[in-house]
PDB file of N, CA and C in Angstrom:
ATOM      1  N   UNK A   1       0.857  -1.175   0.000  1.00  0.00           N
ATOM      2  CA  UNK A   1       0.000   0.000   0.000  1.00  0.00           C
ATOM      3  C   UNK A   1       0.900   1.234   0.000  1.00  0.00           C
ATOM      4  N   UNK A   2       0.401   2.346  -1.089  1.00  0.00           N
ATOM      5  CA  UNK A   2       1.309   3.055  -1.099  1.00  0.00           C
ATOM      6  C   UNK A   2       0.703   4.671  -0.075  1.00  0.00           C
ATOM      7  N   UNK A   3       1.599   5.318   0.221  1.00  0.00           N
ATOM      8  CA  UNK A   3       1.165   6.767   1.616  1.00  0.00           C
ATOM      9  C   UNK A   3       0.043   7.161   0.897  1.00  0.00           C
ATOM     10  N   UNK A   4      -0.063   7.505  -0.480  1.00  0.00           N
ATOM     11  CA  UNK A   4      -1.450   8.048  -0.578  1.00  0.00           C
ATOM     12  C   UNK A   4      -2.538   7.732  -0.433  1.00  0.00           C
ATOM     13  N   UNK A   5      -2.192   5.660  -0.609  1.00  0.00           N
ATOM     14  CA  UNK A   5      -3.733   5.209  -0.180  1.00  0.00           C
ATOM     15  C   UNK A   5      -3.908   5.005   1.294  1.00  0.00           C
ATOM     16  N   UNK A   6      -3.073   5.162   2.093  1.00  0.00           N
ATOM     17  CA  UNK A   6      -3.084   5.584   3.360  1.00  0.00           C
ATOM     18  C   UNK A   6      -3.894   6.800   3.874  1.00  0.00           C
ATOM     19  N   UNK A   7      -3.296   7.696   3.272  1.00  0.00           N
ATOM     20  CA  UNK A   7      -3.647   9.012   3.352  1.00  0.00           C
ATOM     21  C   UNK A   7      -5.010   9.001   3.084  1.00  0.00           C
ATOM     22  N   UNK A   8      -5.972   8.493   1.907  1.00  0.00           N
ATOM     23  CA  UNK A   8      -7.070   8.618   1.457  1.00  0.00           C
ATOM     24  C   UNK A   8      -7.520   7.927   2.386  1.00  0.00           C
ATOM     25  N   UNK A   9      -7.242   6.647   3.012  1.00  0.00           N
ATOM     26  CA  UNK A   9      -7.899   5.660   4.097  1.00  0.00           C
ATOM     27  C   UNK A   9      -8.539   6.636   5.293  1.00  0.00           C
ATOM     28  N   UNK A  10      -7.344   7.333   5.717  1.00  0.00           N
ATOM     29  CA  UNK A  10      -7.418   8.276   7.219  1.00  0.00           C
ATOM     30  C   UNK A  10      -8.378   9.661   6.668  1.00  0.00           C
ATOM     31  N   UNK A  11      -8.354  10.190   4.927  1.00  0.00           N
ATOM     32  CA  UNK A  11      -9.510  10.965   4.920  1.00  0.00           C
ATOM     33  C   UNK A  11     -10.920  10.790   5.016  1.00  0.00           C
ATOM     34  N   UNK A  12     -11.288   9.292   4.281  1.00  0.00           N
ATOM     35  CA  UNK A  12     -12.621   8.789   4.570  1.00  0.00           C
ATOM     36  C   UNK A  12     -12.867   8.151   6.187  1.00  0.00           C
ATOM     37  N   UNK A  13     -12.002   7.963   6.440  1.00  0.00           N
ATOM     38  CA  UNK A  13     -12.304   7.897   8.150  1.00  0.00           C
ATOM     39  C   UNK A  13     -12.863   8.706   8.787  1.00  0.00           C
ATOM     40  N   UNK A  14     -12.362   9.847   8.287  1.00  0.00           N
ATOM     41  CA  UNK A  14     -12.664  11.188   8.789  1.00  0.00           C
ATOM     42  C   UNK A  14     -13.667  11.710   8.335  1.00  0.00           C
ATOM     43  N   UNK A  15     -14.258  11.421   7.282  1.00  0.00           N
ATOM     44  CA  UNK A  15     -15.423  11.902   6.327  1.00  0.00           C
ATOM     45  C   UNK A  15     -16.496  11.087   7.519  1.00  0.00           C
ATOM     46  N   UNK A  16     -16.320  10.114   7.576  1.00  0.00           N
ATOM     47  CA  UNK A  16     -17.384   9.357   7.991  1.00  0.00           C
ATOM     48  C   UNK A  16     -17.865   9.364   9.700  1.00  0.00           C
ATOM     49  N   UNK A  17     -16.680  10.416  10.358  1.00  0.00           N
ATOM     50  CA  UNK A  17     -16.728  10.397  11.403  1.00  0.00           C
ATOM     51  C   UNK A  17     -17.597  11.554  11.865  1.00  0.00           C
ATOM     52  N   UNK A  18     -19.014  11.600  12.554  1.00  0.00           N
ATOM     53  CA  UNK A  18     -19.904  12.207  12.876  1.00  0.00           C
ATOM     54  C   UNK A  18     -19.534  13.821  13.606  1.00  0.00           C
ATOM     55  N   UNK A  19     -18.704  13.461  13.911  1.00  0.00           N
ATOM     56  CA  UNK A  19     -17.873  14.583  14.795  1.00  0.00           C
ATOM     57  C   UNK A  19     -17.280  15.547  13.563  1.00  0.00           C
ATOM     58  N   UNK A  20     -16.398  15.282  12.399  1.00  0.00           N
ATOM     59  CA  UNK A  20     -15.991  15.956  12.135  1.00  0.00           C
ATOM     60  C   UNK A  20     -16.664  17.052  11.173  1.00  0.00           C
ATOM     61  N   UNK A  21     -16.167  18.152  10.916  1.00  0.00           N
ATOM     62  CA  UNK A  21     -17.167  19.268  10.879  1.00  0.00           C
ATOM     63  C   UNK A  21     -15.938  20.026   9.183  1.00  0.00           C
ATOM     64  N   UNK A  22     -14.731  19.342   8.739  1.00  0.00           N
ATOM     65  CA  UNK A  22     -13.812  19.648   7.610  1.00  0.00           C
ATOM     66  C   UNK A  22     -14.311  19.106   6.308  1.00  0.00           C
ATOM     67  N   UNK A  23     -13.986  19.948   5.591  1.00  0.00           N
ATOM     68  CA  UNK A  23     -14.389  19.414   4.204  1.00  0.00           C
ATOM     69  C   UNK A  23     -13.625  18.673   3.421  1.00  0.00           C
ATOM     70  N   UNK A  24     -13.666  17.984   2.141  1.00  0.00           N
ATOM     71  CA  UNK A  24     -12.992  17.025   1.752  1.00  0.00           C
ATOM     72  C   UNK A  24     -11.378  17.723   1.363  1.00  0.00           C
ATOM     73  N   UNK A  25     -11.985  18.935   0.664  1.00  0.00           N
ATOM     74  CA  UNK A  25     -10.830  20.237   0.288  1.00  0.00           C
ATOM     75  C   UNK A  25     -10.005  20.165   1.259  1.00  0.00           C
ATOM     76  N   UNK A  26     -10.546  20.477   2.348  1.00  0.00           N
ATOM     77  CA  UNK A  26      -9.508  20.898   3.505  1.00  0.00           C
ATOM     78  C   UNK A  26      -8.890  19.780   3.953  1.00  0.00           C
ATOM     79  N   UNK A  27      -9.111  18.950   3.795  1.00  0.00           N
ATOM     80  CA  UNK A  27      -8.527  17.295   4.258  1.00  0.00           C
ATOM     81  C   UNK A  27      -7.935  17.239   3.396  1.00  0.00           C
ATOM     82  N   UNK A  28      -7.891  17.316   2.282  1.00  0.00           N
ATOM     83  CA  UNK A  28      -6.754  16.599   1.318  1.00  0.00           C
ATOM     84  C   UNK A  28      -5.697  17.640   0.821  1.00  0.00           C
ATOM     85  N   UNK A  29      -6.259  19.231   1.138  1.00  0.00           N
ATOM     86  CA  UNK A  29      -5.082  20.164   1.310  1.00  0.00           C
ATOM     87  C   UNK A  29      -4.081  19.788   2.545  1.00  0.00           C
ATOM     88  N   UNK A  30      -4.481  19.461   3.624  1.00  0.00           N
ATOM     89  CA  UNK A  30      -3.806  19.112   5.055  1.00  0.00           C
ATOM     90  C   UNK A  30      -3.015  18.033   4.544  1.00  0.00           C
ATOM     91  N   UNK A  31      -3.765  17.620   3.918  1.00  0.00           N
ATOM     92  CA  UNK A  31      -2.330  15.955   3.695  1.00  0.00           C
ATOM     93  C   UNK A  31      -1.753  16.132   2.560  1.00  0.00           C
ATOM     94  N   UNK A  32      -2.313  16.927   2.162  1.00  0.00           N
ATOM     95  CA  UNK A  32      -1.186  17.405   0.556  1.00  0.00           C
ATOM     96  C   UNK A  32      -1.374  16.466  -0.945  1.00  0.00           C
ATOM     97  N   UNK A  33      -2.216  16.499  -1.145  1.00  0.00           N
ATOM     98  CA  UNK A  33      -2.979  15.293  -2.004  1.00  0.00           C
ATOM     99  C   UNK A  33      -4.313  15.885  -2.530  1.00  0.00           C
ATOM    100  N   UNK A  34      -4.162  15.262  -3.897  1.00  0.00           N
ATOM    101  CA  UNK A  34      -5.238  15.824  -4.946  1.00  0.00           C
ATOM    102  C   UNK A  34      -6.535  15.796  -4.248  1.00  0.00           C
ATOM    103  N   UNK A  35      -7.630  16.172  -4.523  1.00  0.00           N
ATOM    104  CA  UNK A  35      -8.932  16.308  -3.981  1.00  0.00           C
ATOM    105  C   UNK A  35      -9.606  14.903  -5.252  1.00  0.00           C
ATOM    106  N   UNK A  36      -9.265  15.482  -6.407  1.00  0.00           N
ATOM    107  CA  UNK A  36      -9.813  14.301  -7.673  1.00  0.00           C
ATOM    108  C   UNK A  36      -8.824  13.026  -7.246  1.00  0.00           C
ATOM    109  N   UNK A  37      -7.838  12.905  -6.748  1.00  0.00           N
ATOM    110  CA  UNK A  37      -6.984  11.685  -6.535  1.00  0.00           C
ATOM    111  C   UNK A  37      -7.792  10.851  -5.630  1.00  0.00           C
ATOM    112  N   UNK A  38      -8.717  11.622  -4.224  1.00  0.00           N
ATOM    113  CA  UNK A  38      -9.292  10.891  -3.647  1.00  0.00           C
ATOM    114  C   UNK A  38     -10.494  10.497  -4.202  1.00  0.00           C
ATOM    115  N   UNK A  39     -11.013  10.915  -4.522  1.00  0.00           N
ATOM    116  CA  UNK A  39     -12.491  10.851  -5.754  1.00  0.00           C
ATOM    117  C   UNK A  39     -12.138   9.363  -6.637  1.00  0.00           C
ATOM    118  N   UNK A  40     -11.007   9.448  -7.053  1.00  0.00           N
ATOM    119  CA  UNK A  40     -10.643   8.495  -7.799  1.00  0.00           C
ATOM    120  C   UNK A  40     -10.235   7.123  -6.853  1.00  0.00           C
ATOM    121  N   UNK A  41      -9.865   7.533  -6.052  1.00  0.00           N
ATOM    122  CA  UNK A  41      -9.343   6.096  -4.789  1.00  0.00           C
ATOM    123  C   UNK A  41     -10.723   5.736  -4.999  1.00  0.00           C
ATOM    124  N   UNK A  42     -11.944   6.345  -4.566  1.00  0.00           N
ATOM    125  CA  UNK A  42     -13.026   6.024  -3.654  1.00  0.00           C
ATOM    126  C   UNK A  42     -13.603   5.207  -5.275  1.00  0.00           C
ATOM    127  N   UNK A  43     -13.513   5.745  -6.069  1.00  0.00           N
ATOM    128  CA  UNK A  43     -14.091   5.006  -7.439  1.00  0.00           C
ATOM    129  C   UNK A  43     -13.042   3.724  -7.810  1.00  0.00           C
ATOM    130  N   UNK A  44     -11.947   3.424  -7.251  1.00  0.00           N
ATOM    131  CA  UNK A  44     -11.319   2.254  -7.575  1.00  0.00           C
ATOM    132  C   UNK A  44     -11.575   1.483  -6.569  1.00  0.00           C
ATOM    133  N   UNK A  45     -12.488   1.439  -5.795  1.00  0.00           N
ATOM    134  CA  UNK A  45     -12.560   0.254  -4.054  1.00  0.00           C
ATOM    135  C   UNK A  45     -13.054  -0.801  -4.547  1.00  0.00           C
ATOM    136  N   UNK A  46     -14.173  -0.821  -5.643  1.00  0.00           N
ATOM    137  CA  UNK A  46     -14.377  -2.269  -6.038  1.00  0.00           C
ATOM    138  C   UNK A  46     -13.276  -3.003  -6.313  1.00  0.00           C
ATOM    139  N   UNK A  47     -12.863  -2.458  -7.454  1.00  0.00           N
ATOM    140  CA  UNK A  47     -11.733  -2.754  -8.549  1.00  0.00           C
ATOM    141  C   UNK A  47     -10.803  -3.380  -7.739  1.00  0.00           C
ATOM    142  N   UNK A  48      -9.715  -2.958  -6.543  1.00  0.00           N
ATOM    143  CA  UNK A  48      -8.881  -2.727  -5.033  1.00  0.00           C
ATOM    144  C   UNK A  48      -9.880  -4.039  -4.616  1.00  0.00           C
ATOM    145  N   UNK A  49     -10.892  -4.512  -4.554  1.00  0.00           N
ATOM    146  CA  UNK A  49     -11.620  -5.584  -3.369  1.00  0.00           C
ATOM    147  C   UNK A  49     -11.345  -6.637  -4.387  1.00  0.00           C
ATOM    148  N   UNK A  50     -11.624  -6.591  -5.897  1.00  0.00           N
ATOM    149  CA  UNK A  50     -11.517  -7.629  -6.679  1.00  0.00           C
ATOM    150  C   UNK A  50     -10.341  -8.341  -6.712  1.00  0.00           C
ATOM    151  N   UNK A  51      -9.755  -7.481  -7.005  1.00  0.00           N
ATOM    152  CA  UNK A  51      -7.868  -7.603  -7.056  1.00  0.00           C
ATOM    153  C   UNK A  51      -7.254  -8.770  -5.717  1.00  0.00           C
ATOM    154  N   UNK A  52      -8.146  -8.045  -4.905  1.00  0.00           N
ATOM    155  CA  UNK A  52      -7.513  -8.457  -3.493  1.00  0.00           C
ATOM    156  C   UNK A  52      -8.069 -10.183  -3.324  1.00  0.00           C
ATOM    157  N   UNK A  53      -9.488 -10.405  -3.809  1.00  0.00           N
ATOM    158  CA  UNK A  53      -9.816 -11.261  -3.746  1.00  0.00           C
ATOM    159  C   UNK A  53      -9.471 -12.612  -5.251  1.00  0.00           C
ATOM    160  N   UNK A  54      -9.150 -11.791  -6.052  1.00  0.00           N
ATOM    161  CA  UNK A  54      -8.298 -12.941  -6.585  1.00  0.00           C
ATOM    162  C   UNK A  54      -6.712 -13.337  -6.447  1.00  0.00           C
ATOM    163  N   UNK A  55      -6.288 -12.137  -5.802  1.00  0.00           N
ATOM    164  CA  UNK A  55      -4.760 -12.403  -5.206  1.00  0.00           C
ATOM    165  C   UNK A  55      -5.165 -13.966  -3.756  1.00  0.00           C
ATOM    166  N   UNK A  56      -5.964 -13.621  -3.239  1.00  0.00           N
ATOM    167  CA  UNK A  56      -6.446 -14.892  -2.274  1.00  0.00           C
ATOM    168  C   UNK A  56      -6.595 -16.210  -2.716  1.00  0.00           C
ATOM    169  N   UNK A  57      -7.754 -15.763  -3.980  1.00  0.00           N
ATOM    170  CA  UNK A  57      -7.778 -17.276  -4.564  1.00  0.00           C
ATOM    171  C   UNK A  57      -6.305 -17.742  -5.095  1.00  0.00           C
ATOM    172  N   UNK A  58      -5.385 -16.892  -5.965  1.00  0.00           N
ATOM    173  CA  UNK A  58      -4.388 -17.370  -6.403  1.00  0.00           C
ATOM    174  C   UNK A  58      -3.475 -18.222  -5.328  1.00  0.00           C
ATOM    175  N   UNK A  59      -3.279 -17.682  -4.160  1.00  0.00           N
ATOM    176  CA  UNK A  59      -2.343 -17.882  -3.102  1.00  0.00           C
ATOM    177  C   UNK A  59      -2.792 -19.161  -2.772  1.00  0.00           C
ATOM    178  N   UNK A  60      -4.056 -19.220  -2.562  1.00  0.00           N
ATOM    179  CA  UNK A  60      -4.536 -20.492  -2.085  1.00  0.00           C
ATOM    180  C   UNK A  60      -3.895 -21.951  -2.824  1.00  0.00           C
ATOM    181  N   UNK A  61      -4.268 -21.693  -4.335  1.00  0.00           N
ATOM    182  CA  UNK A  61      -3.715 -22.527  -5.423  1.00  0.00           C
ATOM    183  C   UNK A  61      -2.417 -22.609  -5.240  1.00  0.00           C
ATOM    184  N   UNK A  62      -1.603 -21.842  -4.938  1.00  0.00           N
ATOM    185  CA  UNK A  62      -0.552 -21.985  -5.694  1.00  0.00           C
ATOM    186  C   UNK A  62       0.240 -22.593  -3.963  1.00  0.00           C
ATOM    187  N   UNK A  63      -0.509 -22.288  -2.670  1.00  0.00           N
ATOM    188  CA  UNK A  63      -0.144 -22.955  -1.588  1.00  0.00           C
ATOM    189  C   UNK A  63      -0.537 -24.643  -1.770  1.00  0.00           C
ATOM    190  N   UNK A  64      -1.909 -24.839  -1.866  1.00  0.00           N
ATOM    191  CA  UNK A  64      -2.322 -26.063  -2.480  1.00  0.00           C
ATOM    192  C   UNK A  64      -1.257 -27.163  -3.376  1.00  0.00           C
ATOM    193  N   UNK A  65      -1.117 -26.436  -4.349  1.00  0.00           N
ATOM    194  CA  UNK A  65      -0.009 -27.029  -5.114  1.00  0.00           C
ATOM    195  C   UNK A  65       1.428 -27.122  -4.795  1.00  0.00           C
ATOM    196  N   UNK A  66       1.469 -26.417  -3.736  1.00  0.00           N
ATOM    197  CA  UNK A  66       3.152 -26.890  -2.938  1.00  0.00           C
ATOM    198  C   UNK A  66       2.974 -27.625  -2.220  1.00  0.00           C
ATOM    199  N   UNK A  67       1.999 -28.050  -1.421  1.00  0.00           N
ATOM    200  CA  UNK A  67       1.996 -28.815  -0.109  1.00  0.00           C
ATOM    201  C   UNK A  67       1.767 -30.116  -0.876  1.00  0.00           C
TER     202      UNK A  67
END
């Protein structure tokens, strides 16, 4: 995982946190990172879950087939 998808992780945290009262602007000026970069994280999460879940199936196979 690279700092920006970090960074985007800890902004939607924050988006979602009832308390906070900052806008997306101001969050991603504070961390120094595109405003459309996060827009774009949040539009790749399927894509990021798919990935992740065929990296699983692969591992599985390819553990399977060593043992």
């Amino acid at each position: 995982m690279n700092h920006s998808s970090c960074v985007f992780e800890i902004i939607e945290q924050t988006m979602k946190n009832s308390e906070n009262q900052l806008s997306v602007s101001a969050l991603c000026q504070m961390a120094g990172v595109s405003r459309s970069g996060y827009y774009a994280w949040l539009k790749a999460a399927p894509r990021r879950q798919a990935q992740e879940e065929q990296d699983r199936k692969d591992f599985e196979l390819i553990l399977a087939v060593f043992k």
